[in-house]
Protein backbone atom coordinates (compact mmCIF):
# COMPACT_ATOMS: atom_id res chain seq x y z
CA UNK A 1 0.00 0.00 0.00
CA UNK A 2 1.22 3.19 -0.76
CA UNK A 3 2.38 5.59 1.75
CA UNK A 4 0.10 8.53 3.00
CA UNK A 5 0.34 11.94 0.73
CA UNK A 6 2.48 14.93 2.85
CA UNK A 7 -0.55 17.80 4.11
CA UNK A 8 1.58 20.23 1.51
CA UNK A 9 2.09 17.79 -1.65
CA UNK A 10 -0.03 18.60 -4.45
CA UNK A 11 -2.75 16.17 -5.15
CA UNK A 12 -1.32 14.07 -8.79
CA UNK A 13 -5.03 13.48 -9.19
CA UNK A 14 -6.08 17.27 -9.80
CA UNK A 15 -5.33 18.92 -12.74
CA UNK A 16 -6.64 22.30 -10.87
CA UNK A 17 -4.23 24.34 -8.48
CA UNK A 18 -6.39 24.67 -5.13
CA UNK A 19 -7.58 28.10 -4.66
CA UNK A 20 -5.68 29.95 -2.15
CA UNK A 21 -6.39 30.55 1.68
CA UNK A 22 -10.60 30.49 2.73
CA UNK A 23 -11.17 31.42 -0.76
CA UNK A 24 -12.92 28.18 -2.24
CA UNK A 25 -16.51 28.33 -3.08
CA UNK A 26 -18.53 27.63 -0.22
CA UNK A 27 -20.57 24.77 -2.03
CA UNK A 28 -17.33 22.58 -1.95
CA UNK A 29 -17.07 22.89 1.88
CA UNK A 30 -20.84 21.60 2.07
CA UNK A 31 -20.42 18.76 -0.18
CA UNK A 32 -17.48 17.62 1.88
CA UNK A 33 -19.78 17.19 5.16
CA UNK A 34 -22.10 14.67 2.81
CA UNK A 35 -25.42 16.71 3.70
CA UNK A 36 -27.57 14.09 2.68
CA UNK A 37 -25.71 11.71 4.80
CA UNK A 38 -25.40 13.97 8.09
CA UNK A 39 -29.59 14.86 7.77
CA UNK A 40 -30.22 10.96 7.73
CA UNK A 41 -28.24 10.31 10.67
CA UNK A 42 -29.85 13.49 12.67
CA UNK A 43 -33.22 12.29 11.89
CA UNK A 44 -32.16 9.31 13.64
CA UNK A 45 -30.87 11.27 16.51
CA UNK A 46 -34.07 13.03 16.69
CA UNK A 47 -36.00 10.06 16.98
CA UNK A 48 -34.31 9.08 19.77
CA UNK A 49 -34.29 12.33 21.87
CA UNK A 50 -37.93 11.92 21.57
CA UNK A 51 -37.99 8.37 22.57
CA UNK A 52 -36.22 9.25 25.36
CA UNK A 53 -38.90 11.38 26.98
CA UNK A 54 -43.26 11.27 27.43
CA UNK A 55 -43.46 14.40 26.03
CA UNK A 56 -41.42 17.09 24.22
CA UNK A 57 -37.90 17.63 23.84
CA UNK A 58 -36.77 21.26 25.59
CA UNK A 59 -35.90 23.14 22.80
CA UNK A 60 -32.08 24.14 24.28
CA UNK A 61 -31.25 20.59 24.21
CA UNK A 62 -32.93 19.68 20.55
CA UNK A 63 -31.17 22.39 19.18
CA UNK A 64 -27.69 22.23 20.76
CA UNK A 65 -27.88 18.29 20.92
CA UNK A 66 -28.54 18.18 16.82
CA UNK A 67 -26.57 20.64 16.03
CA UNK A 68 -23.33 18.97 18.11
CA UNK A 69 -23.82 15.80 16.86
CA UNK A 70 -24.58 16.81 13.21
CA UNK A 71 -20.94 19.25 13.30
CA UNK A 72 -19.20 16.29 14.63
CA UNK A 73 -21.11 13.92 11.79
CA UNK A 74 -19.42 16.26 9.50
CA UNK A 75 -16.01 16.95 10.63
CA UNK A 76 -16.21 12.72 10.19
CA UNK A 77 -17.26 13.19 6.48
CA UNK A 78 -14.48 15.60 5.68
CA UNK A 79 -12.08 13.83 7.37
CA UNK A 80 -13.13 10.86 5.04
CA UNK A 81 -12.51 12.81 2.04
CA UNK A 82 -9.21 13.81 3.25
CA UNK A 83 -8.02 10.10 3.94
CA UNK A 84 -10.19 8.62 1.11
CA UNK A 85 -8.94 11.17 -1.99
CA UNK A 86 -6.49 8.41 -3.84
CA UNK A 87 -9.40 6.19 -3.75
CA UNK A 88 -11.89 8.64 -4.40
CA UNK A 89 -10.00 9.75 -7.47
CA UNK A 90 -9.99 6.00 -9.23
CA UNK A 91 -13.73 5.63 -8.60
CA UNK A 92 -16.56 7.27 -10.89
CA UNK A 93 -19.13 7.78 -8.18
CA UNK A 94 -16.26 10.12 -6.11
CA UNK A 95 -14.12 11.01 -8.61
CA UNK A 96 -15.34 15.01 -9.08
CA UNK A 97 -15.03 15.20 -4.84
CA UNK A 98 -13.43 18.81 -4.02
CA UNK A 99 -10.17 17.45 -2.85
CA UNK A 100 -9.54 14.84 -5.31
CA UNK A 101 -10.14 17.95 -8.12
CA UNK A 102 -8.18 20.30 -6.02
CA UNK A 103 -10.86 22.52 -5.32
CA UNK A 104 -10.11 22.16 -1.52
CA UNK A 105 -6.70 21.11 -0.35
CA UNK A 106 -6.04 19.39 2.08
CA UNK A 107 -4.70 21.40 4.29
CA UNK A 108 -7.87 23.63 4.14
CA UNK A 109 -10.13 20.32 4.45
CA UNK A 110 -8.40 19.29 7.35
CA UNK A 111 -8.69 22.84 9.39
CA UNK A 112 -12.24 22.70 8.68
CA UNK A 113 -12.45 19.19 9.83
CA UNK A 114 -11.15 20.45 12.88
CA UNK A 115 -13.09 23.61 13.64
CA UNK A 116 -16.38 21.62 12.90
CA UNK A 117 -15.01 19.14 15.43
CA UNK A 118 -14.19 21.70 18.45
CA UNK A 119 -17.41 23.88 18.01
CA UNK A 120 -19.37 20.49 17.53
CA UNK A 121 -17.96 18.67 20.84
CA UNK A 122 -17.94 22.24 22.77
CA UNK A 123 -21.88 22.95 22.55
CA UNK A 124 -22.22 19.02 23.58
CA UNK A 125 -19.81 19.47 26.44
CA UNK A 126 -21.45 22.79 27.38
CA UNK A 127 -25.00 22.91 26.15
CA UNK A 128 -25.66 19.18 26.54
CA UNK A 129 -23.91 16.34 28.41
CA UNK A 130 -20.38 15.15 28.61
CA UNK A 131 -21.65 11.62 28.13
CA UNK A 132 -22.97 12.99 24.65
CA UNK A 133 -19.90 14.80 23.96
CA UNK A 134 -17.67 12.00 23.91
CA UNK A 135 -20.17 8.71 22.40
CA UNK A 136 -20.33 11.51 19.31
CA UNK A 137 -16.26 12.33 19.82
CA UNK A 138 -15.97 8.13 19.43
CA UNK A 139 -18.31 7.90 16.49
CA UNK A 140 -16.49 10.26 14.91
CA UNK A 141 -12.85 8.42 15.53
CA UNK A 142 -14.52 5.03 14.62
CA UNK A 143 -16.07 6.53 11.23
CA UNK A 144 -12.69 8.55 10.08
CA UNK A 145 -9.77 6.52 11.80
CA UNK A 146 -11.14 3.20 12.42
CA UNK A 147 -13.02 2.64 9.45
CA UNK A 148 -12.30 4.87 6.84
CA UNK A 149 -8.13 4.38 7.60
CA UNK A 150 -7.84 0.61 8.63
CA UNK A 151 -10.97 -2.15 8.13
CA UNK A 152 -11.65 -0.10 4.91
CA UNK A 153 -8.47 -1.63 3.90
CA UNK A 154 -7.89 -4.15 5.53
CA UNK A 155 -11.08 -6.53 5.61
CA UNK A 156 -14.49 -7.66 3.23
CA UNK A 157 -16.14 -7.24 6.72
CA UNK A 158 -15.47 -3.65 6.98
CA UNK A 159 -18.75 -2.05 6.65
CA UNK A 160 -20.01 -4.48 8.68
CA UNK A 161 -17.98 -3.70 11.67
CA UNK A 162 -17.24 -0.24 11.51
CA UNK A 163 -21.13 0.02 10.72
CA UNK A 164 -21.71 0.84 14.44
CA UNK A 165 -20.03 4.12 14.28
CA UNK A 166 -22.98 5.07 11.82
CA UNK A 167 -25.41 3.66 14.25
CA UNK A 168 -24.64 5.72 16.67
CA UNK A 169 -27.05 8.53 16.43
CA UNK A 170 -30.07 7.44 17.88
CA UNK A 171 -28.28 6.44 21.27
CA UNK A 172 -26.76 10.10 21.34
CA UNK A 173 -29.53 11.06 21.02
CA UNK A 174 -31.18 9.52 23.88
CA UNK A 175 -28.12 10.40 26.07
CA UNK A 176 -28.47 13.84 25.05
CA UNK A 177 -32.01 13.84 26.79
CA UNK A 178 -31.49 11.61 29.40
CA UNK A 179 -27.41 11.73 30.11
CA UNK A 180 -27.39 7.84 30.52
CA UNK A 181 -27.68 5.00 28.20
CA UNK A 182 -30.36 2.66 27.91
CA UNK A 183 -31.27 -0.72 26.57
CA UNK A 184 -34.59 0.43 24.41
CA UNK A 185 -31.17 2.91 22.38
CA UNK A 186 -28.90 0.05 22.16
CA UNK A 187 -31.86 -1.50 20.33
CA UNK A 188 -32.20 1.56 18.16
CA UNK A 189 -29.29 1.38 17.69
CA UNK A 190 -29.15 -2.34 16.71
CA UNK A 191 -31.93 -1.61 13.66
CA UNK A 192 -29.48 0.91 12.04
CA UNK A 193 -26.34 -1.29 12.52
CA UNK A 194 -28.21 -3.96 11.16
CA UNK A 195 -29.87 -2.05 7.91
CA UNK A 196 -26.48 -1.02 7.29
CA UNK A 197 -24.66 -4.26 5.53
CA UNK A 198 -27.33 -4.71 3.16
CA UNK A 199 -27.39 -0.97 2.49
CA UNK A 200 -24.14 -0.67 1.79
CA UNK A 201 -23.61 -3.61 -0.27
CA UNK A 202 -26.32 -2.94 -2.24
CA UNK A 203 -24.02 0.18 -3.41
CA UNK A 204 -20.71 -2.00 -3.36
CA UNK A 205 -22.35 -4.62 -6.10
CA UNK A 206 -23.27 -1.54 -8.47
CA UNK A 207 -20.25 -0.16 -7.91
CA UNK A 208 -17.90 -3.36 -7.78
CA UNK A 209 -15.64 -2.47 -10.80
CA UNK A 210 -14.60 0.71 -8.90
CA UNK A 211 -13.58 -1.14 -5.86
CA UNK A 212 -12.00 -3.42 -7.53
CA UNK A 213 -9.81 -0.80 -9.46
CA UNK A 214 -9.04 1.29 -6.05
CA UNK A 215 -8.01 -2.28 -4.53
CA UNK A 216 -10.61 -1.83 -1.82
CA UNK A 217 -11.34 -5.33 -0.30
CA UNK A 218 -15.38 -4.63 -0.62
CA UNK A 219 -17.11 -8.22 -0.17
CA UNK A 220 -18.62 -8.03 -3.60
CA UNK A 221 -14.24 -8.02 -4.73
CA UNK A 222 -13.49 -10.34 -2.37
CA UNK A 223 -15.91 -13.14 -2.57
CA UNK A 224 -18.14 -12.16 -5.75
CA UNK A 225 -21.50 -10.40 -6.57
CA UNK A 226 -23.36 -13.83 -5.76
CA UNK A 227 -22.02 -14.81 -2.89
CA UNK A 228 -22.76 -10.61 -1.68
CA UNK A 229 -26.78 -10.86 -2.84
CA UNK A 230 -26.86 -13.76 -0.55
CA UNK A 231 -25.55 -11.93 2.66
CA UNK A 232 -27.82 -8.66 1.25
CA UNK A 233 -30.74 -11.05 1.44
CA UNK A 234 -30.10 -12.80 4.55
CA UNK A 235 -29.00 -9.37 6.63
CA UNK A 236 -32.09 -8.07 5.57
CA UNK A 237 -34.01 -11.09 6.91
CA UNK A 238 -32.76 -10.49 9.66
CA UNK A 239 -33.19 -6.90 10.19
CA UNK A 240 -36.92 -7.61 9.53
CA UNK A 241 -36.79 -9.86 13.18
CA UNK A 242 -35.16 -7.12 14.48
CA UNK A 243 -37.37 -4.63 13.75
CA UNK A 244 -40.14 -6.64 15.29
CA UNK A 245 -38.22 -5.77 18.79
CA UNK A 246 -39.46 -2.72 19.91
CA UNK A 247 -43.35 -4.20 19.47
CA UNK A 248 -42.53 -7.29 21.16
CA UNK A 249 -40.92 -5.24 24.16
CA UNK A 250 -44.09 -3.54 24.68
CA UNK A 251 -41.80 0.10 23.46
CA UNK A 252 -44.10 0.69 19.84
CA UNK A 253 -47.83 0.33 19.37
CA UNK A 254 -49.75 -1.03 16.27
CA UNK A 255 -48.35 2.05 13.83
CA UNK A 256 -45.25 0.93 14.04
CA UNK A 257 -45.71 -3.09 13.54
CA UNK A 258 -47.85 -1.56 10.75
CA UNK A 259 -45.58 1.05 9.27
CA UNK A 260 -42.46 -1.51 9.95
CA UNK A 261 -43.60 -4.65 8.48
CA UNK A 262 -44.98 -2.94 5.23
CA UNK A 263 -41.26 -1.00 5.12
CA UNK A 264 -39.57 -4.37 5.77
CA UNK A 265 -41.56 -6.58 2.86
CA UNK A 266 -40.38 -3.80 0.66
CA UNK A 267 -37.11 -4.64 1.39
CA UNK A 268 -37.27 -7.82 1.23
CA UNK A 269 -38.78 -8.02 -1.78
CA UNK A 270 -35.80 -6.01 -3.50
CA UNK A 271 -33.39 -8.57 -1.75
CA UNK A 272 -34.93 -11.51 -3.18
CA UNK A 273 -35.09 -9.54 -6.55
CA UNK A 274 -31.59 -8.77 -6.46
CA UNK A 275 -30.74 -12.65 -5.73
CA UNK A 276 -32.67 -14.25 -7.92
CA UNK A 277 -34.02 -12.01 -10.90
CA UNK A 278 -31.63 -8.84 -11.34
CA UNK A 279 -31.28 -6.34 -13.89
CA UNK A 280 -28.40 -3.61 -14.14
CA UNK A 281 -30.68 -1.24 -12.01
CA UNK A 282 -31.66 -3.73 -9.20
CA UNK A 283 -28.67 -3.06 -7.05
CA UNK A 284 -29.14 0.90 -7.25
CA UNK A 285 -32.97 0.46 -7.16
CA UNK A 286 -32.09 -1.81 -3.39
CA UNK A 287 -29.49 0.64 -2.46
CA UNK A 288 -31.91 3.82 -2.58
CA UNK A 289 -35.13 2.02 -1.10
CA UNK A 290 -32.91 0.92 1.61
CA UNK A 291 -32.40 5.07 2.08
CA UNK A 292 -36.36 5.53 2.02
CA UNK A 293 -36.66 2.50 4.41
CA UNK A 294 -34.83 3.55 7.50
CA UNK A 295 -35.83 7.13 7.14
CA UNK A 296 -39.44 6.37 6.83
CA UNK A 297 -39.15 3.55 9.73
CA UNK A 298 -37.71 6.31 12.36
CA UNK A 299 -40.32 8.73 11.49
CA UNK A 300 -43.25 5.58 12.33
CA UNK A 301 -41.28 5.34 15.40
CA UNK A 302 -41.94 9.34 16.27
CA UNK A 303 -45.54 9.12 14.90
CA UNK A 304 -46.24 6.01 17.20
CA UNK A 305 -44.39 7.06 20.28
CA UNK A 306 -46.55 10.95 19.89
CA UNK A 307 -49.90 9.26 18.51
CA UNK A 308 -51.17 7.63 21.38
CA UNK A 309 -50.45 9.87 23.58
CA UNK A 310 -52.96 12.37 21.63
CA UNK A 311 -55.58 9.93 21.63
């Protein structure tokens, strides 16, 4: 493997001089916190700072609380375009990514890593709970170092182990209500780190001549696109059990073993698809219903934890 680029090298994969000092467009600082990705996870978040509590969330802690843990969700995103950028430059999906174009060096990418890191952990610390603080400060080290730097590289089992750093959110955001963890947000928790292998791979079998060419050890690489639709299929299985929990704890009402199970045989049915009668859109089709799914699943969870209550 080749050694790590110097901070002050130029990038061999831009063909653009990065624009001097705080000068880069704006637009290229926001795509390097992946929006799209950070608003997911918050939702999540959200969903459990409501869980946490009968009634509503005091507004000084939703805001603070969100808008730590969605700073810190970002400094992680930069950080993996920093360390990602010779892989990101070999692969079509990330090849136009502001440091891999030059557009941001990394220098600049890494300062703003860091100042969305400090402000983000500060209003935690301060505004919220140190307990908070540093779950989202170890997220954000298992996402950038652990993952993104070693089991990236190093195992076919990466996404599925450094998938709990992404399924994080919804226990910090119970511990941003309540300062203490509880079993009901490991179990949220559990749901998003088990949606996550068959979301990702879903991605990783459209995309498996990239990883192949940036030597990234994705499963679909390592072991083939079969043997990968049968682990999408079966970890989807199995976060349909899972998602049966929080109904058979007695913690969700009849919306959610509604909303869930209707959410889940959608899923399902794309896994089997993808198995057993796929067509060069299948895996994307999974990949982005698998998006839809968990982000309509945690709002059932809000509707049926506020519902009842009204009734």
């Amino acid at each position: 493997m080749a050694k790590s680029q110097p901070i002050n090298a130029p990038l061999s994969a831009s063909k653009s001089r990065p624009l001097s000092g705080w000068r880069a467009n704006w637009r290229y600082y926001y795509e390097m916190t992946k929006p799209r990705v950070v608003m997911l996870l918050l939702l999540t978040a959200l969903v459990g700072m409501c869980l946490a509590t009968p009634g509503w969330v005091p507004a000084d802690r939703l805001i603070a609380g969100l808008l730590g843990i969605g700073l810190l969700a970002s400094a992680a995103a930069v950080l993996n375009h920093i360390v990602d950028h010779k892989i990101d430059s070999q692969m079509a999906r990330t090849f136009n990514r502001p440091v891999v174009k030059g557009k941001v060096s990394i220098q600049q990418a890494l300062i703003f890593s860091f100042v969305l890191a400090v402000v983000g952990y500060a209003l935690l610390e301060i505004w919220v709970n140190r307990l908070t603080a540093m779950l989202t400060l170890a997220s954000l080290v298992g996402y950038a170092v652990v993952y993104t730097m070693f089991l990236k590289r190093a195992t076919p089992q990466n996404i599925v182990i450094g998938g709990l750093a992404g399924a994080a959110p919804p226990l910090l955001g119970w511990t941003a209500v309540t300062g203490e963890v509880h079993a009901y947000a490991l179990l949220l928790v559990l749901i998003v780190f088990t949606w996550t292998p068959p979301h990702f791979w879903a991605l990783a079998i459209h995309r498996e001549k990239d990883y192949a060419k940036a030597k990234v050890p994705m499963l679909p690489v390592t072991h083939g696109i079969a043997f990968t639709k049968t682990c999408v299929l079966l970890y989807t299985i199995l976060l349909c059990l899972v998602c049966l929990l929080p109904y058979l704890i007695g913690k969700a009402h009849l919306i959610y073993l509604v909303g869930s199970s209707l959410l889940n045989a959608g899923f399902l049915y794309y896994a089997l698809k993808l198995k057993y009668a796929a067509d060069e859109q299948t895996a994307m089709t999974t990949f982005r219903y698998s998006i839809v799914h968990l982000m309509v699943l945690f709002v059932v969870l809000l509707v049926d934890h506020y519902v009842p209550m009204a009734l």
